[in-house]
Protein backbone atom coordinates (compact mmCIF):
# COMPACT_ATOMS: atom_id res chain seq x y z
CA UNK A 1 -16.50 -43.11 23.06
CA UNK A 2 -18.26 -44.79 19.85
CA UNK A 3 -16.34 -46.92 17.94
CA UNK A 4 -17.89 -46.74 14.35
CA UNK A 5 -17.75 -49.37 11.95
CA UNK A 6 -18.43 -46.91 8.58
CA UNK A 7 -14.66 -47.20 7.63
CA UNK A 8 -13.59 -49.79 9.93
CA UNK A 9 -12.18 -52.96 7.90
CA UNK A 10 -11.36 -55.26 10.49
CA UNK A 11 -9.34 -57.67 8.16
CA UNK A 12 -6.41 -54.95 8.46
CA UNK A 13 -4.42 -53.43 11.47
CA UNK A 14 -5.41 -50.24 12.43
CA UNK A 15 -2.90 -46.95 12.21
CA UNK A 16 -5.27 -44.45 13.68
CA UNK A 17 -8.27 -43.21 15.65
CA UNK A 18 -10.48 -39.93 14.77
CA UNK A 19 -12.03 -38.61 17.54
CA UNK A 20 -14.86 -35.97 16.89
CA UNK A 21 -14.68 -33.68 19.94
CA UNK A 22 -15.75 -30.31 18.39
CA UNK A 23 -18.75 -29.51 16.37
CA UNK A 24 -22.00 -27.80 16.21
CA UNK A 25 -25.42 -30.44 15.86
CA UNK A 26 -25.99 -33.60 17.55
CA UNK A 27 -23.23 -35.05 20.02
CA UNK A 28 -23.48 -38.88 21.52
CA UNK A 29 -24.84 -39.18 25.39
CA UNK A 30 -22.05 -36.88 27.57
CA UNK A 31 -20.41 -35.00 24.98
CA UNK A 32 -21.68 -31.29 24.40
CA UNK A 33 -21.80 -29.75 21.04
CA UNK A 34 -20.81 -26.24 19.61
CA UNK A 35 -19.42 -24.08 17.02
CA UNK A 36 -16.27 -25.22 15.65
CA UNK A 37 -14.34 -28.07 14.92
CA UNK A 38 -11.77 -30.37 16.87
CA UNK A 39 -10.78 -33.44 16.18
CA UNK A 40 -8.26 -35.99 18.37
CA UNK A 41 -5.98 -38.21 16.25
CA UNK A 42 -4.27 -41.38 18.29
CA UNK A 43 -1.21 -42.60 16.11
CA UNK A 44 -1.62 -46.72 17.39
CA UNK A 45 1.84 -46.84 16.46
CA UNK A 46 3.49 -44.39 18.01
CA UNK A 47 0.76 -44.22 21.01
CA UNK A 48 0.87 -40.08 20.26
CA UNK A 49 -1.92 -37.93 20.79
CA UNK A 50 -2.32 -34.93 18.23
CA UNK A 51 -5.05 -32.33 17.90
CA UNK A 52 -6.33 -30.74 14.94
CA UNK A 53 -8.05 -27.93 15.78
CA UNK A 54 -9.27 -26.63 19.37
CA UNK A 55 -12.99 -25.80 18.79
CA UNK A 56 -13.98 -22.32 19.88
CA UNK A 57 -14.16 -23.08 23.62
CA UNK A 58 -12.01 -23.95 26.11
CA UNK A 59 -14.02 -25.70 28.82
CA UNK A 60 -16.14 -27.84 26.31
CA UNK A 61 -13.05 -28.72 24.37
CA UNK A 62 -11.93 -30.08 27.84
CA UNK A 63 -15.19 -31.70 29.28
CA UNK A 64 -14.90 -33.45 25.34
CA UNK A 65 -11.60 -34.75 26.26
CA UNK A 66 -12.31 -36.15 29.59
CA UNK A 67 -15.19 -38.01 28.24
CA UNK A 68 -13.11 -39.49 25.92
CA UNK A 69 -10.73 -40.17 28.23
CA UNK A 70 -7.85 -38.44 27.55
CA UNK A 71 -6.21 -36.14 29.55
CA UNK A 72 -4.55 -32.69 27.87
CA UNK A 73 -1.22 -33.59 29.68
CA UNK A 74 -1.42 -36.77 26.89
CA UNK A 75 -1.96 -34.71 24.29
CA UNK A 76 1.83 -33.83 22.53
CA UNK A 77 0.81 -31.55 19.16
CA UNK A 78 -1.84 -29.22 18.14
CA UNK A 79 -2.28 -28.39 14.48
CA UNK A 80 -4.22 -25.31 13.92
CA UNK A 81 -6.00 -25.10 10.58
CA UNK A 82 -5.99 -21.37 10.39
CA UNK A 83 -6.81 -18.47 12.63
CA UNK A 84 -10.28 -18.14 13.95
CA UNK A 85 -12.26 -18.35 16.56
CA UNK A 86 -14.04 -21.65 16.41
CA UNK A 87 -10.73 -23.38 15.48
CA UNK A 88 -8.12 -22.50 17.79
CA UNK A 89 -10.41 -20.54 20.82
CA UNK A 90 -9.79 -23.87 23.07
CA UNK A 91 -5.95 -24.26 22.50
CA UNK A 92 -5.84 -21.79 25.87
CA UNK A 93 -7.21 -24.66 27.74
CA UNK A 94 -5.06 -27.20 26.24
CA UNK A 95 -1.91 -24.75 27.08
CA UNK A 96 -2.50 -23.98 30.87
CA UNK A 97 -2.69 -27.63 31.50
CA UNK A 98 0.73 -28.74 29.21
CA UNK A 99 2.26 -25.21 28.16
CA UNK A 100 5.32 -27.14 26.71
CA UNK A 101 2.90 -28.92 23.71
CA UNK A 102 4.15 -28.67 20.15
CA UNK A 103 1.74 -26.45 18.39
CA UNK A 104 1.34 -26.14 14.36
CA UNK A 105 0.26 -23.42 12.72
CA UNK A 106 0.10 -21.71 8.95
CA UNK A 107 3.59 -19.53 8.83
CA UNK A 108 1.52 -16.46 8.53
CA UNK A 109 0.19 -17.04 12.43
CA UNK A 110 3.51 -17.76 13.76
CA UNK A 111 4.37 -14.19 15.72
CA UNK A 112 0.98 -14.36 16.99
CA UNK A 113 0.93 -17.73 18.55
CA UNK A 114 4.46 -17.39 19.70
CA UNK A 115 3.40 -14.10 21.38
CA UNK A 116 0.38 -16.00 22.91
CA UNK A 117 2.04 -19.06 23.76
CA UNK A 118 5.13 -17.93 24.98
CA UNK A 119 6.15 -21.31 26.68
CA UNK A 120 4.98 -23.67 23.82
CA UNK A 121 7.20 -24.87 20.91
CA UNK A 122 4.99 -22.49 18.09
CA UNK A 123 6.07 -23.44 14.33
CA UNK A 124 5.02 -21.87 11.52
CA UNK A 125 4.24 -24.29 8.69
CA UNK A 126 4.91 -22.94 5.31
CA UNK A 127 4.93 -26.44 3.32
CA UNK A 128 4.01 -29.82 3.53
CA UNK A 129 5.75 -31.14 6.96
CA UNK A 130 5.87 -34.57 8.24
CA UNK A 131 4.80 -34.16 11.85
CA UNK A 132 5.73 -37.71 13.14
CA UNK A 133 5.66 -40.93 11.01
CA UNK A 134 2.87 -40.72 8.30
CA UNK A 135 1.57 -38.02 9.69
CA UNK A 136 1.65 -34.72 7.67
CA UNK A 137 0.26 -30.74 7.58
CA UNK A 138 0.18 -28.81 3.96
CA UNK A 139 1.63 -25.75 5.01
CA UNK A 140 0.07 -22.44 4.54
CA UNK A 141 -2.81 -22.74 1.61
CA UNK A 142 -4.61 -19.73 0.51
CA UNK A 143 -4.75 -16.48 -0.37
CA UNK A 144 -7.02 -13.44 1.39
CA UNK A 145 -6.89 -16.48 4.41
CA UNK A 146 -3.88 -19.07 5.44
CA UNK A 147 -4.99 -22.04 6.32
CA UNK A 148 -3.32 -25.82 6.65
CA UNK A 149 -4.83 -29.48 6.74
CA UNK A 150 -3.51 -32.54 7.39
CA UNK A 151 -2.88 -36.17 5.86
CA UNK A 152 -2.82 -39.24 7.53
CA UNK A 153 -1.17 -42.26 5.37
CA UNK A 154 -2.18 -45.85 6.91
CA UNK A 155 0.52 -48.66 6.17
CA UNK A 156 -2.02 -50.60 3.49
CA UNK A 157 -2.09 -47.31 1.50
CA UNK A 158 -5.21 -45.48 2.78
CA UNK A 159 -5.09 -41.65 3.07
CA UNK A 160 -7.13 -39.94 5.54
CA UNK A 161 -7.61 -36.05 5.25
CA UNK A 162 -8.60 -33.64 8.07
CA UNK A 163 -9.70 -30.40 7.03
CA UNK A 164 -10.37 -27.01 9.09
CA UNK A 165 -12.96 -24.88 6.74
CA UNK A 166 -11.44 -25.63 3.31
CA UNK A 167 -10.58 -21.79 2.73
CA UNK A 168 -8.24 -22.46 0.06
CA UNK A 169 -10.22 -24.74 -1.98
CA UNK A 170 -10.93 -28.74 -1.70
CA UNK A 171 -8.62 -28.84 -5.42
CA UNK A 172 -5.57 -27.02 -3.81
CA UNK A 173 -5.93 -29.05 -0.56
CA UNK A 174 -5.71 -32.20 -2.42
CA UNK A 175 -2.80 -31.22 -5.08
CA UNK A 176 -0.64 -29.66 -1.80
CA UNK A 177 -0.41 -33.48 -0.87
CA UNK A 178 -0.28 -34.79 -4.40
CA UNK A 179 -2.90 -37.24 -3.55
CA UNK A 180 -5.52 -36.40 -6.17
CA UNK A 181 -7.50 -40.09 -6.21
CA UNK A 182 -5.83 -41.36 -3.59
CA UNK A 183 -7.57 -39.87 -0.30
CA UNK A 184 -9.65 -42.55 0.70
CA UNK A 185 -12.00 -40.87 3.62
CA UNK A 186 -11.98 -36.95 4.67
CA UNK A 187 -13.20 -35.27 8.09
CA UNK A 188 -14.31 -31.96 8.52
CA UNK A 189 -15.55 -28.20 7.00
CA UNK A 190 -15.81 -27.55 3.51
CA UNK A 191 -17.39 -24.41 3.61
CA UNK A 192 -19.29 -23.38 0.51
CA UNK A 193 -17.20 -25.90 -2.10
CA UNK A 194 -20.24 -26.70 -4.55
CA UNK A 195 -17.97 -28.79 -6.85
CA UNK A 196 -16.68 -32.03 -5.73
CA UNK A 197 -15.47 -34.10 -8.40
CA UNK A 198 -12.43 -34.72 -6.34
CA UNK A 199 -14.45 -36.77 -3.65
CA UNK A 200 -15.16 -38.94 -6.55
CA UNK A 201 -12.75 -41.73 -5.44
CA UNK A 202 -13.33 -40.76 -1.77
CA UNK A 203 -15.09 -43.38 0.13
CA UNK A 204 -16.13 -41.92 3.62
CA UNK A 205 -17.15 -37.89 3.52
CA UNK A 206 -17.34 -36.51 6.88
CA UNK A 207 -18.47 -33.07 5.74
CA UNK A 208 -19.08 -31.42 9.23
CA UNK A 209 -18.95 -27.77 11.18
CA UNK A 210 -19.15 -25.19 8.67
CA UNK A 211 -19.73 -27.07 4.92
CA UNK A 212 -22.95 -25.21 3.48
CA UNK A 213 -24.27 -28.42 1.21
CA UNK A 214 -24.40 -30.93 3.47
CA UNK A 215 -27.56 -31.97 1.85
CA UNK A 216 -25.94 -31.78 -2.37
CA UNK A 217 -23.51 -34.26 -0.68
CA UNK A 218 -26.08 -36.61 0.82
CA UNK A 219 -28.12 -36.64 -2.29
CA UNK A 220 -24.99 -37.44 -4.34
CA UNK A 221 -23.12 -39.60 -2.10
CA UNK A 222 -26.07 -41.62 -0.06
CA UNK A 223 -23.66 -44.51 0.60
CA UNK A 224 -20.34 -42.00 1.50
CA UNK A 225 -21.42 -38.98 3.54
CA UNK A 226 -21.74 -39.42 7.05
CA UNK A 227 -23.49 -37.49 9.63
CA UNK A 228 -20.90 -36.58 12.19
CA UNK A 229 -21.51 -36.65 15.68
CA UNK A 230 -19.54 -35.39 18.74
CA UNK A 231 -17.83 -38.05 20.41
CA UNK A 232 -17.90 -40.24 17.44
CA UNK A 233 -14.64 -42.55 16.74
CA UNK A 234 -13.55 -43.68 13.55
CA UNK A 235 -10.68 -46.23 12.83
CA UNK A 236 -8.30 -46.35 9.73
């Protein structure tokens, strides 16, 4: 696993690790890349492992895992963004290994997951929740599709925010957690958003998986956007 140093201050204690286990271009050496999105979350302080998002396949969601080390039996929560394919096809995997896990997902999915999952704790998420300690999911965003993301608040005041396909809008996601200016670094899909005057204040952009102008946000953030890669770890 690669450590990077883009939003690593090492003058402060860290809170969290972001693991990049799902998405489609280039991966570091052992990893294996593919449509979707997945990303691990370590809380240091509470030594939890959480998943957002399961990528759309099972056995390279696992092979991911074990190259970073982590078993599913560590993992303790899934957070599902919203219901398709690329974001929640590997939660199977996670589930036949640790079918008691804690999985998250937007109130609209709950029957279905609870249906799927009979075995797992399945709840459906219709505002923002706080998950475990500074660790929180929006709810149910959206309207033709109901999708969730989720905010990580460090203990020097730093907000990290993990995104599935930004569905609802990057504006909505932001005012759900009332942290217009205050997200500091954000990790993830924003589909087709072609305005981004909230990523203003933003100082790390991981747009990734499915975010159509990738290259708008290079050109206008050279010394923010990021280029994620499979297998990459960030610190906060």
């Amino acid at each position: 696993m690669q450590i990077s140093d883009q939003y690593y201050d090492e003058t402060m204690e860290e809170n969290f690790s972001v693991s990049i286990l799902f998405n489609e271009g280039e991966a570091l050496e052992g990893y294996i890349s593919s449509y979707g999105f997945a990303a691990l979350i370590y809380n240091i302080k509470s030594e939890d492992y959480i998943l957002f998002d399961t990528g759309n396949d099972a056995n390279i969601l696992i092979h991911n895992l074990k190259e970073a080390g982590v078993n599913a039996s560590d993992i303790k929560k899934i957070v599902i963004s919203h219901d398709h394919q690329e974001h929640s096809g590997g939660l199977n995997g996670i589930y036949n290994k640790n079918p008691n896990i804690e999985i998250y997902v937007p109130i609209e999915n709950q029957v279905k997951f609870n249906r799927k999952y009979p075995l797992a704790q399945v709840y459906g998420v219709e505002g923002v929740l706080e998950i475990e300690g500074n660790m929180y999911i929006s709810g149910q965003l959206g309207n033709y599709l109901k999708e969730q993301s989720m905010l990580l608040k460090t203990e020097y005041g730093k907000r990290i925010l993990l995104v599935g396909c930004c569905h609802p809008g990057l504006y909505d996601i932001f005012n759900a957690f009332n942290c217009t200016g205050k997200i500091k670094a954000i990790i993830g899909g924003l589909h087709d958003a072609r305005s981004f005057t909230c990523l203003e204040s933003v100082d790390f952009i991981g747009a990734c998986h499915c975010t159509r102008n990738k290259d708008i946000l290079e050109i206008r953030y050279p010394e923010k956007f990021h280029k994620i890669k499979v297998g990459e770890n960030f610190l906060f």
